[in-house]
PDBML (XML) file of the C-alpha atoms, coordinates in Angstrom:
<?xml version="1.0" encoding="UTF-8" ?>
<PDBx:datablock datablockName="MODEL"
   xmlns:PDBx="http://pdbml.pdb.org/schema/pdbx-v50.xsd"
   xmlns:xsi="http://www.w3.org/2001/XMLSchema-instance"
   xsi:schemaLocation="http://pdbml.pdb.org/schema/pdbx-v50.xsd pdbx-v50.xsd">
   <PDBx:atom_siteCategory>
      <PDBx:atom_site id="1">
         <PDBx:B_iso_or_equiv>0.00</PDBx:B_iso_or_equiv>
         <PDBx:Cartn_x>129.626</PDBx:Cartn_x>
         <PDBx:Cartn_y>15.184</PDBx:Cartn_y>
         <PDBx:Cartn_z>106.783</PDBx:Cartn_z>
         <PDBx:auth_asym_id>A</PDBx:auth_asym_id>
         <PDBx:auth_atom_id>CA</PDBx:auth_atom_id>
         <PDBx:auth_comp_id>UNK</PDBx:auth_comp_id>
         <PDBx:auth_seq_id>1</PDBx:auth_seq_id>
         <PDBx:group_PDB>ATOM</PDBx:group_PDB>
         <PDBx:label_alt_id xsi:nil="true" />
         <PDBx:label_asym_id>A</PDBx:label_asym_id>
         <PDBx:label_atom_id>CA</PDBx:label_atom_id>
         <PDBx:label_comp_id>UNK</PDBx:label_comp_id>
         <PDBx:label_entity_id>1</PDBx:label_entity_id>
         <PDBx:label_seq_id>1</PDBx:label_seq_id>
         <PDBx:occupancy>1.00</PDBx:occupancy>
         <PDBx:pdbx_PDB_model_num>1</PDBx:pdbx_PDB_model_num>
         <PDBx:type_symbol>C</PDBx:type_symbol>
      </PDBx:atom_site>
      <PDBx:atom_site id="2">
         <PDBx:B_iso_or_equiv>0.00</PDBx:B_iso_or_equiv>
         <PDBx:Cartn_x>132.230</PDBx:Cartn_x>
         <PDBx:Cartn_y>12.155</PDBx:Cartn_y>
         <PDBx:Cartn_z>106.088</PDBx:Cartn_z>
         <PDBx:auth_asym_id>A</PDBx:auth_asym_id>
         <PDBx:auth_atom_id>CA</PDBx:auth_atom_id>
         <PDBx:auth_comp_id>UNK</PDBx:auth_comp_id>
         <PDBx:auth_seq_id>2</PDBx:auth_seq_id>
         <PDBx:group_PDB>ATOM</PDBx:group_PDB>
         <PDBx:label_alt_id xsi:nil="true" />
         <PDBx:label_asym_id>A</PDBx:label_asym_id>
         <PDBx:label_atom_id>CA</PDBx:label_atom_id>
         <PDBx:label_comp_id>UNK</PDBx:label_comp_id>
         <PDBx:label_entity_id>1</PDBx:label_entity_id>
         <PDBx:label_seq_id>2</PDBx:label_seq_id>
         <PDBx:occupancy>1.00</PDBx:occupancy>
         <PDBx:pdbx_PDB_model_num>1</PDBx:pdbx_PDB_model_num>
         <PDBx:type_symbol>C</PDBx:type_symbol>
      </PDBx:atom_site>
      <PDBx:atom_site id="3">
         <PDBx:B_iso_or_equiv>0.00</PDBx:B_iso_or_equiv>
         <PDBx:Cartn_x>133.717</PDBx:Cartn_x>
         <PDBx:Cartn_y>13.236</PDBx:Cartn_y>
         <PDBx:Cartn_z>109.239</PDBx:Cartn_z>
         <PDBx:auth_asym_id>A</PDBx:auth_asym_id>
         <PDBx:auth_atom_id>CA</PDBx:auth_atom_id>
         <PDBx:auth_comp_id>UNK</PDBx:auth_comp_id>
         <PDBx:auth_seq_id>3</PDBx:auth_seq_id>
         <PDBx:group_PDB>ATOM</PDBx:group_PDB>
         <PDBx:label_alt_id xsi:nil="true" />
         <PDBx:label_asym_id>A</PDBx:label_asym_id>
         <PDBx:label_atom_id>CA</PDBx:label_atom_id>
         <PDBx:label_comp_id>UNK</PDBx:label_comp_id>
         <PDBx:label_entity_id>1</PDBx:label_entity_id>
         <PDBx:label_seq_id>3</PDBx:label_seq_id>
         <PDBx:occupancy>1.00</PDBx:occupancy>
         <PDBx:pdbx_PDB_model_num>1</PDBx:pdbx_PDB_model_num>
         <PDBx:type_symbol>C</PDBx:type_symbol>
      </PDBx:atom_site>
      <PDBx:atom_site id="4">
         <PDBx:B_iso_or_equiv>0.00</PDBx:B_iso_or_equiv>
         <PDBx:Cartn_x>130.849</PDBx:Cartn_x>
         <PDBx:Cartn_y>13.080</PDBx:Cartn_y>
         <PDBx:Cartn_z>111.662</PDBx:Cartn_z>
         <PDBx:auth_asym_id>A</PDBx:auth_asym_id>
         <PDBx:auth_atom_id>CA</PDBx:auth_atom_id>
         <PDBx:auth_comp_id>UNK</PDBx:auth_comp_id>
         <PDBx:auth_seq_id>4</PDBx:auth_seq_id>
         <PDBx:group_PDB>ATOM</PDBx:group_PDB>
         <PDBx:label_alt_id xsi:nil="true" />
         <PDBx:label_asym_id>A</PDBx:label_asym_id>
         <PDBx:label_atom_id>CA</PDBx:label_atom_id>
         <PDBx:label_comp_id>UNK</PDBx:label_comp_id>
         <PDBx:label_entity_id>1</PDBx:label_entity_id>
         <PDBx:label_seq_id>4</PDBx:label_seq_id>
         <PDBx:occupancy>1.00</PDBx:occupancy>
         <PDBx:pdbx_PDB_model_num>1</PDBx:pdbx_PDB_model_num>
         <PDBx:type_symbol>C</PDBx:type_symbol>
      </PDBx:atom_site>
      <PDBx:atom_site id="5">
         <PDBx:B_iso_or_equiv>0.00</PDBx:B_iso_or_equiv>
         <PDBx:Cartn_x>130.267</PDBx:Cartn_x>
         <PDBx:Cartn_y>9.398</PDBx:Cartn_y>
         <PDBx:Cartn_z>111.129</PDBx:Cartn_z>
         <PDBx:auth_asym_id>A</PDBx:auth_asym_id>
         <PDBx:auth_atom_id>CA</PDBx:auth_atom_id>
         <PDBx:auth_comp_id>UNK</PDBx:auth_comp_id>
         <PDBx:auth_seq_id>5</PDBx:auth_seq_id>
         <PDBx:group_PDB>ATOM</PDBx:group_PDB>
         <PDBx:label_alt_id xsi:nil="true" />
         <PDBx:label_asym_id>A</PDBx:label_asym_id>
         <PDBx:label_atom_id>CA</PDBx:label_atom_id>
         <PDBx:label_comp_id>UNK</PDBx:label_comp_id>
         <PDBx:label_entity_id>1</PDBx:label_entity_id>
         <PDBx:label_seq_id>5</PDBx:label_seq_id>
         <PDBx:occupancy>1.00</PDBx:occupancy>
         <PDBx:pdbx_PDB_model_num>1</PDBx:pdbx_PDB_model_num>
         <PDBx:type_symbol>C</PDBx:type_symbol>
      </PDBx:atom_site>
      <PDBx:atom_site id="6">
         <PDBx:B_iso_or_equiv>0.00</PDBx:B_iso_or_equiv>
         <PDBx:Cartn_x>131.838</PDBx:Cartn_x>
         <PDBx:Cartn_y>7.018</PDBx:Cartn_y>
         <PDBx:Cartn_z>113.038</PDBx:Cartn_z>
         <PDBx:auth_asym_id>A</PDBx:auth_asym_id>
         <PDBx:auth_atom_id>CA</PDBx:auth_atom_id>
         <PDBx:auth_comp_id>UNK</PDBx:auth_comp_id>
         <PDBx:auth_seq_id>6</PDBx:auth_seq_id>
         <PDBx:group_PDB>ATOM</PDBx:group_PDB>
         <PDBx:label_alt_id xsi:nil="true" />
         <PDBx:label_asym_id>A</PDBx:label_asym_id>
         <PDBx:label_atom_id>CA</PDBx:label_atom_id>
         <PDBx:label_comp_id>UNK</PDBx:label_comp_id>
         <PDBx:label_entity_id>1</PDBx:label_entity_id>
         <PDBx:label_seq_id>6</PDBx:label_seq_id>
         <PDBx:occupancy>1.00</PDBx:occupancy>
         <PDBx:pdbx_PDB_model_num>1</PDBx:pdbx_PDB_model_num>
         <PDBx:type_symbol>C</PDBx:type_symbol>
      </PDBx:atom_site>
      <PDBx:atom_site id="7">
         <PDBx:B_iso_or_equiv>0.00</PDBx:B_iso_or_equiv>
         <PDBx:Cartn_x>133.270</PDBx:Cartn_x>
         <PDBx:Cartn_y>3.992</PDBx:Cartn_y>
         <PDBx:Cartn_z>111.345</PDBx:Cartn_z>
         <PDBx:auth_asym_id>A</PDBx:auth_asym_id>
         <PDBx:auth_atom_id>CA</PDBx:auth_atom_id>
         <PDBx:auth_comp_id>UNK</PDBx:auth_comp_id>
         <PDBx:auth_seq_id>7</PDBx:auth_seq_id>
         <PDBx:group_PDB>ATOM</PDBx:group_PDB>
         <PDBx:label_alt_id xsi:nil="true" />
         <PDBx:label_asym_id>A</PDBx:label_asym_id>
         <PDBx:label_atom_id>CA</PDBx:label_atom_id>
         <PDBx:label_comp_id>UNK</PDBx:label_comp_id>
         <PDBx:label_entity_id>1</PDBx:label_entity_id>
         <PDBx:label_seq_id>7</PDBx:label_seq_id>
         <PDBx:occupancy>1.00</PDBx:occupancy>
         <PDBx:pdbx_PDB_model_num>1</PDBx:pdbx_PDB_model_num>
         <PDBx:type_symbol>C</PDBx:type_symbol>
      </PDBx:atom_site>
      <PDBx:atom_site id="8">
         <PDBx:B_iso_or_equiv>0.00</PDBx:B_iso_or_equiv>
         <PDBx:Cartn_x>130.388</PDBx:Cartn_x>
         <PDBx:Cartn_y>5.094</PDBx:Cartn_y>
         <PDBx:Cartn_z>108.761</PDBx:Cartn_z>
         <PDBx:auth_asym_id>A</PDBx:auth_asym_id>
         <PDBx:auth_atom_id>CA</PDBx:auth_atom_id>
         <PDBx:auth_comp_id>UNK</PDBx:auth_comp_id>
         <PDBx:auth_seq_id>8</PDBx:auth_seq_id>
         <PDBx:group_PDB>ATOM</PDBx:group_PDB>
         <PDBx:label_alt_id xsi:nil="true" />
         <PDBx:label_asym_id>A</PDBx:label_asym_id>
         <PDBx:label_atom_id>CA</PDBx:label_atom_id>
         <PDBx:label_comp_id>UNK</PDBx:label_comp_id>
         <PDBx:label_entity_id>1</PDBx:label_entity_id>
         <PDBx:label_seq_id>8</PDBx:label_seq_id>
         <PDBx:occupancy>1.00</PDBx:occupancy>
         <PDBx:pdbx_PDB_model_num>1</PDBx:pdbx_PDB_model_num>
         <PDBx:type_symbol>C</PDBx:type_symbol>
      </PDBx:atom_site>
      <PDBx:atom_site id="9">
         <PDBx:B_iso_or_equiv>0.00</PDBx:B_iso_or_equiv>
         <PDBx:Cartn_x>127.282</PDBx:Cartn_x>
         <PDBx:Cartn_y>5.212</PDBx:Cartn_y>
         <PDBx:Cartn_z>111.040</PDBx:Cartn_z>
         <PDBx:auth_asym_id>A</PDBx:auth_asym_id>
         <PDBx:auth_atom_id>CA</PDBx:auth_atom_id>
         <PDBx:auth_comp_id>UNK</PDBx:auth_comp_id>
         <PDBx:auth_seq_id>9</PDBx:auth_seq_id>
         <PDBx:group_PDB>ATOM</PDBx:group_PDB>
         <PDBx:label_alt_id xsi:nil="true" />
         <PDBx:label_asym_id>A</PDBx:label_asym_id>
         <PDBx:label_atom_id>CA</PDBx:label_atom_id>
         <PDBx:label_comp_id>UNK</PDBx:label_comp_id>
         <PDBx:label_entity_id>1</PDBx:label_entity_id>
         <PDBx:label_seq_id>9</PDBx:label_seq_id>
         <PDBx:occupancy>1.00</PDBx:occupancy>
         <PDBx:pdbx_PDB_model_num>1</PDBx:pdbx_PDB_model_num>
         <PDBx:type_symbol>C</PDBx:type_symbol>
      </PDBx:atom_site>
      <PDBx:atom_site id="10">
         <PDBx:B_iso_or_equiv>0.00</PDBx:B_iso_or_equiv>
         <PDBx:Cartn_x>125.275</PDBx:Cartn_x>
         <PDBx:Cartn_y>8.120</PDBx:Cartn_y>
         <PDBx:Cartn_z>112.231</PDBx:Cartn_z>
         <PDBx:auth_asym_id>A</PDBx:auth_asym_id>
         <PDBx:auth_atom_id>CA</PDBx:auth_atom_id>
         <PDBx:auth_comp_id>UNK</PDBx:auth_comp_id>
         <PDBx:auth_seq_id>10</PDBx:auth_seq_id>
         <PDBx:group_PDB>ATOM</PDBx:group_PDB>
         <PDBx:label_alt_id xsi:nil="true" />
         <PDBx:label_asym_id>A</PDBx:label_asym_id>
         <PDBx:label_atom_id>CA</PDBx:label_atom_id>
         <PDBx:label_comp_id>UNK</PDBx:label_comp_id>
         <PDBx:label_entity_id>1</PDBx:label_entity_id>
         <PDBx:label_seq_id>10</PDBx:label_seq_id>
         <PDBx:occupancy>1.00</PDBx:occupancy>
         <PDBx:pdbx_PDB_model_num>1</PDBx:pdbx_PDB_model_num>
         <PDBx:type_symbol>C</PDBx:type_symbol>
      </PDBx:atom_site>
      <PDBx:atom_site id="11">
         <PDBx:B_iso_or_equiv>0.00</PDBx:B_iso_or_equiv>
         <PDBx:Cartn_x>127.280</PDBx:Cartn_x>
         <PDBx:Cartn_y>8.629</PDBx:Cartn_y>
         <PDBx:Cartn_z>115.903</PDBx:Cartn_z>
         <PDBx:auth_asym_id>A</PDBx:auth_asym_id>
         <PDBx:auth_atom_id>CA</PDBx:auth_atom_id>
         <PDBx:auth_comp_id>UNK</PDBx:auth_comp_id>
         <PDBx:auth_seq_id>11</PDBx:auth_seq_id>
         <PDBx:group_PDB>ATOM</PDBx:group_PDB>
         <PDBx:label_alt_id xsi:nil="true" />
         <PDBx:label_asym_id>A</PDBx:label_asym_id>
         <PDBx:label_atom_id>CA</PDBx:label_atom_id>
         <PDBx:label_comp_id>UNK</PDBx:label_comp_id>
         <PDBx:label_entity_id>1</PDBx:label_entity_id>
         <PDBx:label_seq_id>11</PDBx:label_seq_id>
         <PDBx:occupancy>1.00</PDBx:occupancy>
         <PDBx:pdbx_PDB_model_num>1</PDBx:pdbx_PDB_model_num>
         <PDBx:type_symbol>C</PDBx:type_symbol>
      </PDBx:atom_site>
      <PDBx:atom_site id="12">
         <PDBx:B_iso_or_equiv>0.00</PDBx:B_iso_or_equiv>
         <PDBx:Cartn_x>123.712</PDBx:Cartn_x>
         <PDBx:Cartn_y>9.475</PDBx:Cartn_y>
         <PDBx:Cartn_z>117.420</PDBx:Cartn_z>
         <PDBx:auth_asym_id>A</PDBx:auth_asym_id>
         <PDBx:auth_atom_id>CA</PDBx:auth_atom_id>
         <PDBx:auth_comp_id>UNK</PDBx:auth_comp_id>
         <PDBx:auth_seq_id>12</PDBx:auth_seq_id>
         <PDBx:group_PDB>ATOM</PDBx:group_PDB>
         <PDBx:label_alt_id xsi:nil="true" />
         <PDBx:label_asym_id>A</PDBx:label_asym_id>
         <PDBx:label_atom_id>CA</PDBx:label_atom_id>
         <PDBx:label_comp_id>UNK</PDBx:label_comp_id>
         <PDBx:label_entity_id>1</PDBx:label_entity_id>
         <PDBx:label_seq_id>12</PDBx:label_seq_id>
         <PDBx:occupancy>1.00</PDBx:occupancy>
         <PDBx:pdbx_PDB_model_num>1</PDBx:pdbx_PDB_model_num>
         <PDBx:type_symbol>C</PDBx:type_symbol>
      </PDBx:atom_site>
      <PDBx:atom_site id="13">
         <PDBx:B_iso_or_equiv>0.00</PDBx:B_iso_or_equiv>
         <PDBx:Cartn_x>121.400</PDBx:Cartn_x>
         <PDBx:Cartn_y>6.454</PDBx:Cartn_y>
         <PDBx:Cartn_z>115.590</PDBx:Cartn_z>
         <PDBx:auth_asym_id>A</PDBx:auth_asym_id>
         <PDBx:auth_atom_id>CA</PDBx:auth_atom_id>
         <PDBx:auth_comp_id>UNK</PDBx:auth_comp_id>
         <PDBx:auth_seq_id>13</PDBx:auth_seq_id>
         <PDBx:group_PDB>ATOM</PDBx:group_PDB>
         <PDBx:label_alt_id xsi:nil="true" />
         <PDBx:label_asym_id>A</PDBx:label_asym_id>
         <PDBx:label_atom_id>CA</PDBx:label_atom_id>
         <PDBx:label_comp_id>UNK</PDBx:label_comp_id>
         <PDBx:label_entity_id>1</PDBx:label_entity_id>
         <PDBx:label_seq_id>13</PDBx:label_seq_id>
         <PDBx:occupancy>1.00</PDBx:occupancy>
         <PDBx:pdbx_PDB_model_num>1</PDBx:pdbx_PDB_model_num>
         <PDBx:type_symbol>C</PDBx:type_symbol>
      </PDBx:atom_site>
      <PDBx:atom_site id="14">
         <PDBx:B_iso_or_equiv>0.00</PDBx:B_iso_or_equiv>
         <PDBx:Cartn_x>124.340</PDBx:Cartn_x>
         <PDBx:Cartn_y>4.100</PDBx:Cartn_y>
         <PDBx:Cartn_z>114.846</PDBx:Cartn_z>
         <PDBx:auth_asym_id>A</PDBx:auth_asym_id>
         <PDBx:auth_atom_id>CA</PDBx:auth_atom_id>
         <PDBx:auth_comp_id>UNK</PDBx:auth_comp_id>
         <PDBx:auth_seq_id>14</PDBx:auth_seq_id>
         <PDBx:group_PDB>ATOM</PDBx:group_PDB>
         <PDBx:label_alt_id xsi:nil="true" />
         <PDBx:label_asym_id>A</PDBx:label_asym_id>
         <PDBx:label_atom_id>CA</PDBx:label_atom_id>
         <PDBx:label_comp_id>UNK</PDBx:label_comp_id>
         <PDBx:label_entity_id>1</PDBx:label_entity_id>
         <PDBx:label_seq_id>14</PDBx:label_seq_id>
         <PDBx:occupancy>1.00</PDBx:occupancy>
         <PDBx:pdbx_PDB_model_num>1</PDBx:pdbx_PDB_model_num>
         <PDBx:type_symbol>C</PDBx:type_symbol>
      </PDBx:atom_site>
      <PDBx:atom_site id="15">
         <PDBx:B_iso_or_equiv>0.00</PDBx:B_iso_or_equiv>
         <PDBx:Cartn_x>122.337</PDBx:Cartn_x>
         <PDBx:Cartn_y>3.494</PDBx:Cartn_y>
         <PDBx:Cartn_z>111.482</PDBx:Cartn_z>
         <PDBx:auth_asym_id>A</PDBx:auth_asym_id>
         <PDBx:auth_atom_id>CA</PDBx:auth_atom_id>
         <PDBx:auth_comp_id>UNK</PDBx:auth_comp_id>
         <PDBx:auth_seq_id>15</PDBx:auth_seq_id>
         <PDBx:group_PDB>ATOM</PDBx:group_PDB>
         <PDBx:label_alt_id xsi:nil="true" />
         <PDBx:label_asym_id>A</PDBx:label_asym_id>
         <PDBx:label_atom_id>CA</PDBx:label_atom_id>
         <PDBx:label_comp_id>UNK</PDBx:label_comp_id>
         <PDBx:label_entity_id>1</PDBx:label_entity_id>
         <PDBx:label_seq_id>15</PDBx:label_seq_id>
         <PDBx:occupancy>1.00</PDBx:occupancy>
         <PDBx:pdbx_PDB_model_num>1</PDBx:pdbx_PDB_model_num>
         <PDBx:type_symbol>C</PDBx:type_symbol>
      </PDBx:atom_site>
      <PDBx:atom_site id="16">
         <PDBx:B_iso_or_equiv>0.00</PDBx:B_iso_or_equiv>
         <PDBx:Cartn_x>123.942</PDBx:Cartn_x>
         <PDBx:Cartn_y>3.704</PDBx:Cartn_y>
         <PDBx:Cartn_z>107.981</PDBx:Cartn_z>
         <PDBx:auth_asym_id>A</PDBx:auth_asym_id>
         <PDBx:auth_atom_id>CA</PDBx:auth_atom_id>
         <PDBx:auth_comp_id>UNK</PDBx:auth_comp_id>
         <PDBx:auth_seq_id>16</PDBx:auth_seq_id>
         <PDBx:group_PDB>ATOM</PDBx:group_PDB>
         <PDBx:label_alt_id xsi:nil="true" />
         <PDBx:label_asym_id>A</PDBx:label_asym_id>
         <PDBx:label_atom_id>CA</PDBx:label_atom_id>
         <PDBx:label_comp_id>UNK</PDBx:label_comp_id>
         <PDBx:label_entity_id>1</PDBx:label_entity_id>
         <PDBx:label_seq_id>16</PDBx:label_seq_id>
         <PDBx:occupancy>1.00</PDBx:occupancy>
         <PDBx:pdbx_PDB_model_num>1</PDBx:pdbx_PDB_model_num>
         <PDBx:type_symbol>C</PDBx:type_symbol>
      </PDBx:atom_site>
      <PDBx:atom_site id="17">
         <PDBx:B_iso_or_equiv>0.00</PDBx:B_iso_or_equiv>
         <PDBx:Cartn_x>122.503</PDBx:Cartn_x>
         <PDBx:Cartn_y>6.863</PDBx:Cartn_y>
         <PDBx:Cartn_z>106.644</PDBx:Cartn_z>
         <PDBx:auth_asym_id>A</PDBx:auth_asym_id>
         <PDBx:auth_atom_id>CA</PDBx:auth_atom_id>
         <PDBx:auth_comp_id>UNK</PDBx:auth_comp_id>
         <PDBx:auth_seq_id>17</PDBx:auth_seq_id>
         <PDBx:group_PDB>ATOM</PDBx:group_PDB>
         <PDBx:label_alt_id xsi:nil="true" />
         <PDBx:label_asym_id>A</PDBx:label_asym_id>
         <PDBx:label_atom_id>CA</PDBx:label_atom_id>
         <PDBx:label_comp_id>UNK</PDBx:label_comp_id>
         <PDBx:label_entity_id>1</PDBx:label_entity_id>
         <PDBx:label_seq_id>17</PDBx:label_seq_id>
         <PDBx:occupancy>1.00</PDBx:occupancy>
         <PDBx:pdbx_PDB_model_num>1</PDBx:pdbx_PDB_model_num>
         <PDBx:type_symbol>C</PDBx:type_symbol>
      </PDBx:atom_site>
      <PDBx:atom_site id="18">
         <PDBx:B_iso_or_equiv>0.00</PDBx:B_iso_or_equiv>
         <PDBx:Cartn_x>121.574</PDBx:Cartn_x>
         <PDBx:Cartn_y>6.838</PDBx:Cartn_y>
         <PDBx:Cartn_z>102.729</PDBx:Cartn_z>
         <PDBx:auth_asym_id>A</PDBx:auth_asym_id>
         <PDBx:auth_atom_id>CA</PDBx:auth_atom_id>
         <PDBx:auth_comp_id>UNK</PDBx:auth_comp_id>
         <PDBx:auth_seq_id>18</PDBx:auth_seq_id>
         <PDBx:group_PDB>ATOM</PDBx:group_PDB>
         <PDBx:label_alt_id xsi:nil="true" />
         <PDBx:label_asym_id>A</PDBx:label_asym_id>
         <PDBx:label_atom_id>CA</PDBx:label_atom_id>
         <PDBx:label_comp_id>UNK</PDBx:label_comp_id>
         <PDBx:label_entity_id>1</PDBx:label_entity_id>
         <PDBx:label_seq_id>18</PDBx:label_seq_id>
         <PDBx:occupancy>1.00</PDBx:occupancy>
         <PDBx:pdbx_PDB_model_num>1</PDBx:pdbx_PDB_model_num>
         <PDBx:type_symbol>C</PDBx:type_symbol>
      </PDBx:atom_site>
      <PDBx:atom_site id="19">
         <PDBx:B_iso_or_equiv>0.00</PDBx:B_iso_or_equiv>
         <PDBx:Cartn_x>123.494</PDBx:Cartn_x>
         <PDBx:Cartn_y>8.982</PDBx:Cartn_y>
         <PDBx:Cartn_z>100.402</PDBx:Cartn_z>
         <PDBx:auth_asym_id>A</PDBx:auth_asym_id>
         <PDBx:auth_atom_id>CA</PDBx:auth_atom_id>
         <PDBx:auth_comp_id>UNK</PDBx:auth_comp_id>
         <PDBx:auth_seq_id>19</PDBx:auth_seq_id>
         <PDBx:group_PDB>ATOM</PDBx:group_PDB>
         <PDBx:label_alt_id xsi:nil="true" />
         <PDBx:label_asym_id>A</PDBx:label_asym_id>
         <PDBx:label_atom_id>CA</PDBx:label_atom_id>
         <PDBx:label_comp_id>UNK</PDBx:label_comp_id>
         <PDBx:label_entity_id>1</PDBx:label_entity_id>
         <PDBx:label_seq_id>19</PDBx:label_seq_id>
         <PDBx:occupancy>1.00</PDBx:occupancy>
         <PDBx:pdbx_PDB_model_num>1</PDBx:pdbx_PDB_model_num>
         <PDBx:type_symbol>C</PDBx:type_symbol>
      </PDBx:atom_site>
      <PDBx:atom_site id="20">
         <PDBx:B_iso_or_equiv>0.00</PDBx:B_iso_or_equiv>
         <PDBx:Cartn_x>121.127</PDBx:Cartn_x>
         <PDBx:Cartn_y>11.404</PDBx:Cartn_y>
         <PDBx:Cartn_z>98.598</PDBx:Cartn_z>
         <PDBx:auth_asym_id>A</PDBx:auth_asym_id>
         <PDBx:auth_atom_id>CA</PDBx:auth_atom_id>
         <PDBx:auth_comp_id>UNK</PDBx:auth_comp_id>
         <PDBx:auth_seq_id>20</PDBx:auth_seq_id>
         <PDBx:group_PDB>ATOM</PDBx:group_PDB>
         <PDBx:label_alt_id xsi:nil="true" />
         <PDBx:label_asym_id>A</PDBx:label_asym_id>
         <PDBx:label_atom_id>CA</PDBx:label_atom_id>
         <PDBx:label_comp_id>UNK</PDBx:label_comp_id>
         <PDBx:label_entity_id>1</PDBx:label_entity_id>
         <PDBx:label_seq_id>20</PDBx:label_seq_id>
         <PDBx:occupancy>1.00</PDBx:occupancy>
         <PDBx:pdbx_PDB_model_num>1</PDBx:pdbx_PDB_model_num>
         <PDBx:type_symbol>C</PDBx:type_symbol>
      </PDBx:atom_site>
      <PDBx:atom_site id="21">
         <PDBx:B_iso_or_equiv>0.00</PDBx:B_iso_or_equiv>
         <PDBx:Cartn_x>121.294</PDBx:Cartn_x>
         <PDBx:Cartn_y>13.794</PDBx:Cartn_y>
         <PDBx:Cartn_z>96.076</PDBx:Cartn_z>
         <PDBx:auth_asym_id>A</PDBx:auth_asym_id>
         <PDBx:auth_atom_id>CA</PDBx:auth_atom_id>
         <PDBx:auth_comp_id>UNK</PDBx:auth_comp_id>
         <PDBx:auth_seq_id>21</PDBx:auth_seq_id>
         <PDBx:group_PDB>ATOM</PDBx:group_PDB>
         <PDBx:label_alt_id xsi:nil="true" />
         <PDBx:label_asym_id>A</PDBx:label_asym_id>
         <PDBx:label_atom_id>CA</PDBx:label_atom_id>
         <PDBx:label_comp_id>UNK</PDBx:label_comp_id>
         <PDBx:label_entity_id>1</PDBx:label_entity_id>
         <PDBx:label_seq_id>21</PDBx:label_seq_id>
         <PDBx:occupancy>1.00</PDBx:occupancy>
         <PDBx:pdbx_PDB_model_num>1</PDBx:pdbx_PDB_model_num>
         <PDBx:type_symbol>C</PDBx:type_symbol>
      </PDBx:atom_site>
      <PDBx:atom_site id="22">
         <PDBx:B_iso_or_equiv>0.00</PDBx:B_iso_or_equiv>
         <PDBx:Cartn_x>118.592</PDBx:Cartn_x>
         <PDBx:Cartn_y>16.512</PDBx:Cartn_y>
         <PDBx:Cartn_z>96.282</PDBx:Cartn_z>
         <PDBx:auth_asym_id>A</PDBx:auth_asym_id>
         <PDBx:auth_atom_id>CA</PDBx:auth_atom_id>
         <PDBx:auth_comp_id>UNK</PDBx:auth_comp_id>
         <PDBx:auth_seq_id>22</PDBx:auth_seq_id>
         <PDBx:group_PDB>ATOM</PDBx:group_PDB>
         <PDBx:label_alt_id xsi:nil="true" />
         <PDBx:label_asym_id>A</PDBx:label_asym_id>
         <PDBx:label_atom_id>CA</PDBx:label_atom_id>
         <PDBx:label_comp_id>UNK</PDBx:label_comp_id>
         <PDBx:label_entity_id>1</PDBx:label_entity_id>
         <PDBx:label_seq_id>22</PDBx:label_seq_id>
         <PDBx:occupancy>1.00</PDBx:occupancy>
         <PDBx:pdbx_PDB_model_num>1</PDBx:pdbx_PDB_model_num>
         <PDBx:type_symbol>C</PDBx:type_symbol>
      </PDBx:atom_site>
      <PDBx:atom_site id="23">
         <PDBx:B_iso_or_equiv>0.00</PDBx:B_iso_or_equiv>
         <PDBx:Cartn_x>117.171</PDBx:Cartn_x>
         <PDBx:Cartn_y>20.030</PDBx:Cartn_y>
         <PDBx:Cartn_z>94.560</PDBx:Cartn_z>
         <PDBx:auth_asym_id>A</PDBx:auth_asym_id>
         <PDBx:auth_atom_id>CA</PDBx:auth_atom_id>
         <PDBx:auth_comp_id>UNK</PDBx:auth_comp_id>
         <PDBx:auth_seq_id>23</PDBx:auth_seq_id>
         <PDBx:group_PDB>ATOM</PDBx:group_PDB>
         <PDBx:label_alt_id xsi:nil="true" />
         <PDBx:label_asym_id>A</PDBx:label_asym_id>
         <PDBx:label_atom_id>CA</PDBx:label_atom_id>
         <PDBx:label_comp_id>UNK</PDBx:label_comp_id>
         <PDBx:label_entity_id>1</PDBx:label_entity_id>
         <PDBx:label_seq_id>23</PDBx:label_seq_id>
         <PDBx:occupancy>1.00</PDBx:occupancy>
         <PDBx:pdbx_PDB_model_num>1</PDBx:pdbx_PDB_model_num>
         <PDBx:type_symbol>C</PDBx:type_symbol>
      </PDBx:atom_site>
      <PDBx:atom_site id="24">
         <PDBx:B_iso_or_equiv>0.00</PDBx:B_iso_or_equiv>
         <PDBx:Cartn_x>116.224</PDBx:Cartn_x>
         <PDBx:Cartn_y>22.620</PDBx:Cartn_y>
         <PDBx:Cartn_z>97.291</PDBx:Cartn_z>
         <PDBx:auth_asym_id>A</PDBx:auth_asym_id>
         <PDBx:auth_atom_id>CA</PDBx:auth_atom_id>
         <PDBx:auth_comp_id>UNK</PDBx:auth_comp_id>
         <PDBx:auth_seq_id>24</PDBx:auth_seq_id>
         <PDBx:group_PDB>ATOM</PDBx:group_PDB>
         <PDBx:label_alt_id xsi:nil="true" />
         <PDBx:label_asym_id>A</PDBx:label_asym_id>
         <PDBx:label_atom_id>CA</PDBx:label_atom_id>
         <PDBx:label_comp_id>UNK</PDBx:label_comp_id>
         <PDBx:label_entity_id>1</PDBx:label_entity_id>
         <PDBx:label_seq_id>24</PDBx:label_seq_id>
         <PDBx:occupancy>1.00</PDBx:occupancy>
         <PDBx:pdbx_PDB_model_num>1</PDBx:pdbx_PDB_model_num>
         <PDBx:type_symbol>C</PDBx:type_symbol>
      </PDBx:atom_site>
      <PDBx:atom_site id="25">
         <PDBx:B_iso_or_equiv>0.00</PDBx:B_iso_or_equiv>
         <PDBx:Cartn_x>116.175</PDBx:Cartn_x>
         <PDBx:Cartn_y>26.136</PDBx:Cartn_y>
         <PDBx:Cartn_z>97.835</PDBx:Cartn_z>
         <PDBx:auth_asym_id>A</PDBx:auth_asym_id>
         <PDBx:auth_atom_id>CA</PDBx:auth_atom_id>
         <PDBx:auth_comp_id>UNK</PDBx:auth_comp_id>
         <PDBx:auth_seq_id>25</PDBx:auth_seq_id>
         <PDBx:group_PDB>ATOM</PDBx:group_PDB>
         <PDBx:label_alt_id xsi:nil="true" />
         <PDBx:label_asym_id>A</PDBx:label_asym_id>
         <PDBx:label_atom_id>CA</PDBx:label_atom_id>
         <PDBx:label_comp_id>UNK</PDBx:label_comp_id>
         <PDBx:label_entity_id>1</PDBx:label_entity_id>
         <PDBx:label_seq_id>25</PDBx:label_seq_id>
         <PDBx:occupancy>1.00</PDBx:occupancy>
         <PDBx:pdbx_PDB_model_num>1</PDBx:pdbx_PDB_model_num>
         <PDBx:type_symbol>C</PDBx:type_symbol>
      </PDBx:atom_site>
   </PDBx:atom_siteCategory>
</PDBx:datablock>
């Protein structure tokens, strides 16, 4: 969520994470 992302990177990887759109179950 926007909110777990610090200054827009994952807090545990400090990578930029891709923004996906997806069909699941």
């Amino acid at each position: 969520q926007e909110k777990d992302l610090v200054d827009g990177l994952c807090p545990i990887h400090r990578t930029t994470p891709d923004w996906i759109r997806e069909k699941n179950y």
